[in-house]
Protein backbone atom coordinates (compact mmCIF):
# COMPACT_ATOMS: atom_id res chain seq x y z
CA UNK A 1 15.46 8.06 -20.25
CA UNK A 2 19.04 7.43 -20.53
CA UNK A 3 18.94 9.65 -16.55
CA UNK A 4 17.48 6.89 -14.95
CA UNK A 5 19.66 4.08 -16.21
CA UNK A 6 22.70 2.66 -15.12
CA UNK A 7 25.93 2.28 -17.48
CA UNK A 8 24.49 -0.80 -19.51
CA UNK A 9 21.57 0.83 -20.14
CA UNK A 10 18.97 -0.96 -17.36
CA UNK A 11 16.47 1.25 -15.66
CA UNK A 12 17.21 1.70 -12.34
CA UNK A 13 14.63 -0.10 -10.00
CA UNK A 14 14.22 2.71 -7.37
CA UNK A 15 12.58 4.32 -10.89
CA UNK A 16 10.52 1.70 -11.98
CA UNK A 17 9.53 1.39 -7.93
CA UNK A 18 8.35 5.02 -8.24
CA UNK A 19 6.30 4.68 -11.02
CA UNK A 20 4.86 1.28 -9.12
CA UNK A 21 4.22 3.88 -5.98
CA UNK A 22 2.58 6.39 -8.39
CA UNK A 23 0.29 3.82 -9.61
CA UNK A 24 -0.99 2.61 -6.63
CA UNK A 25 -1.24 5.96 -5.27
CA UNK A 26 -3.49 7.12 -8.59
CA UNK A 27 -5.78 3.73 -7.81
CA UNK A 28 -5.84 4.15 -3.91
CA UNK A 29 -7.16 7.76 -3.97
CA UNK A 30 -10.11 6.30 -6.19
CA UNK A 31 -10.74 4.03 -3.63
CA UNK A 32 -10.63 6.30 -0.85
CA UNK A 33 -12.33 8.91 -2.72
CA UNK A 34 -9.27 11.60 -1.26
CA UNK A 35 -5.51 11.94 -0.19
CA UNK A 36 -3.97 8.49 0.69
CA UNK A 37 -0.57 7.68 1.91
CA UNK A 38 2.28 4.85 1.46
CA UNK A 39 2.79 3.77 4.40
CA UNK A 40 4.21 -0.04 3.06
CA UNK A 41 5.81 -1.73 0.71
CA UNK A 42 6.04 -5.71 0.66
CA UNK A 43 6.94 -8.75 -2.03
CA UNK A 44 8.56 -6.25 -4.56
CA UNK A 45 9.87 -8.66 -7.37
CA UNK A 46 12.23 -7.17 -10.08
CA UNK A 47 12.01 -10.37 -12.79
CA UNK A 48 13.50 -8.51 -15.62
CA UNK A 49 15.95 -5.72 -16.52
CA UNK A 50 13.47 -2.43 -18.11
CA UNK A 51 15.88 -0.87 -20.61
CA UNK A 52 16.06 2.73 -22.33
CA UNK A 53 13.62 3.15 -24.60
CA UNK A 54 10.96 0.63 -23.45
CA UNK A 55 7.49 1.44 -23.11
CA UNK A 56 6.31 0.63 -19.32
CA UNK A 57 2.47 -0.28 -18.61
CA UNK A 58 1.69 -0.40 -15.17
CA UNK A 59 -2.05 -2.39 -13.65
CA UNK A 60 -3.19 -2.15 -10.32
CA UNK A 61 -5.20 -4.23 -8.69
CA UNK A 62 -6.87 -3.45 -5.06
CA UNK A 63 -6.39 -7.02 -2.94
CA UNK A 64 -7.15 -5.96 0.83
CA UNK A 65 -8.83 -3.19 2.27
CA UNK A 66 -9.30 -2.85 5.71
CA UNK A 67 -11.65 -0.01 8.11
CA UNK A 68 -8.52 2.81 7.11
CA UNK A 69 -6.07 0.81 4.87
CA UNK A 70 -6.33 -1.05 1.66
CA UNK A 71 -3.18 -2.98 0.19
CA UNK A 72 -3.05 -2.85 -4.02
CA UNK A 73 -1.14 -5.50 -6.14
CA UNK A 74 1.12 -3.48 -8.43
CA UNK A 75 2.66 -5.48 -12.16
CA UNK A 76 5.14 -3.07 -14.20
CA UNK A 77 5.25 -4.85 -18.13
CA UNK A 78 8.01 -3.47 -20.70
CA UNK A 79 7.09 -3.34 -24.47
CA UNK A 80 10.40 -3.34 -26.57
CA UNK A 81 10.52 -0.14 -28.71
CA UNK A 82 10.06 -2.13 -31.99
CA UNK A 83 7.80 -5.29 -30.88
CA UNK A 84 4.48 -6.32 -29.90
CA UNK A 85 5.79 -8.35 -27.16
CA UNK A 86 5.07 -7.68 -23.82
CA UNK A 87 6.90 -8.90 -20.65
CA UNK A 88 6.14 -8.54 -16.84
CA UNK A 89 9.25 -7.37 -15.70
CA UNK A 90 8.19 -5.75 -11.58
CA UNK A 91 5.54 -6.62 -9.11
CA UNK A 92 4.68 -5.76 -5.52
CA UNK A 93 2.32 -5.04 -2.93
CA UNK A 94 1.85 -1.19 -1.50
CA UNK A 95 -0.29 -0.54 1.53
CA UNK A 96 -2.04 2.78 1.64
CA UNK A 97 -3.91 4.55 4.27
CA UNK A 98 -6.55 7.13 3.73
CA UNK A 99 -5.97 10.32 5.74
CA UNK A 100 -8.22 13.65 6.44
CA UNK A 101 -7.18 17.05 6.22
CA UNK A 102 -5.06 16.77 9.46
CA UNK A 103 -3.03 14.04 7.77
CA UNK A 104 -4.96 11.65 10.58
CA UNK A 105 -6.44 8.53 9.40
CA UNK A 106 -9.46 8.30 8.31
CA UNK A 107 -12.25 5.67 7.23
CA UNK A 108 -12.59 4.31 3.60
CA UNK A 109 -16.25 5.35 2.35
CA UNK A 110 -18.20 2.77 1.17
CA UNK A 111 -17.11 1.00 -2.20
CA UNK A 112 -19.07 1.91 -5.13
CA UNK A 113 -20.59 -1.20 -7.24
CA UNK A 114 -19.02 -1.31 -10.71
């Protein structure tokens, strides 16, 4: 929306970051099977300009997890209004850690098989 774009038109990254965190967020609390926080963000590449009006897919894929922590590959592609193209245009790496009631870390269950 034209809110979240600077003066030529370009999403801002701190947005398209957000949406990244959201993502990540959405597939870490699968994982974790309950509240998880950000508590990282590394290797955040902006390769191309999103601009108003493009449609923004977001994948996630889980690369690390650790006994509390898992770290989830994040890719942000833009779909031009009027084409079938598709172009990776953000990707990064957001570390999550699964907490407990208290907001105190807590162990990842057990994965379940796919």
């Amino acid at each position: 929306m034209p809110a979240d774009a600077n003066a030529a038109g370009d999403i801002f990254g701190g947005w398209l970051m957000s949406q990244m965190d959201l993502a990540a967020g959405t597939a870490a609390a699968l994982r974790a099977r309950g509240r998880c926080v950000t508590v990282a963000i590394d290797k955040v590449i902006l390769h191309q300009p999103v601009l108003i009006g493009d449609e923004v897919s977001l994948y996630t894929d889980i690369v690390r997890t650790g006994r509390t922590s898992m770290s989830i590959h994040v890719q942000t592609w833009r779909r031009a209004r009027h084409s079938h193209e598709t172009v990776k245009v953000t990707e990064g790496v957001f570390t999550f850690v699964a907490i407990d009631d208290d907001r105190r870390p807590r162990p990842l269950p057990p994965e379940i098989p796919r």
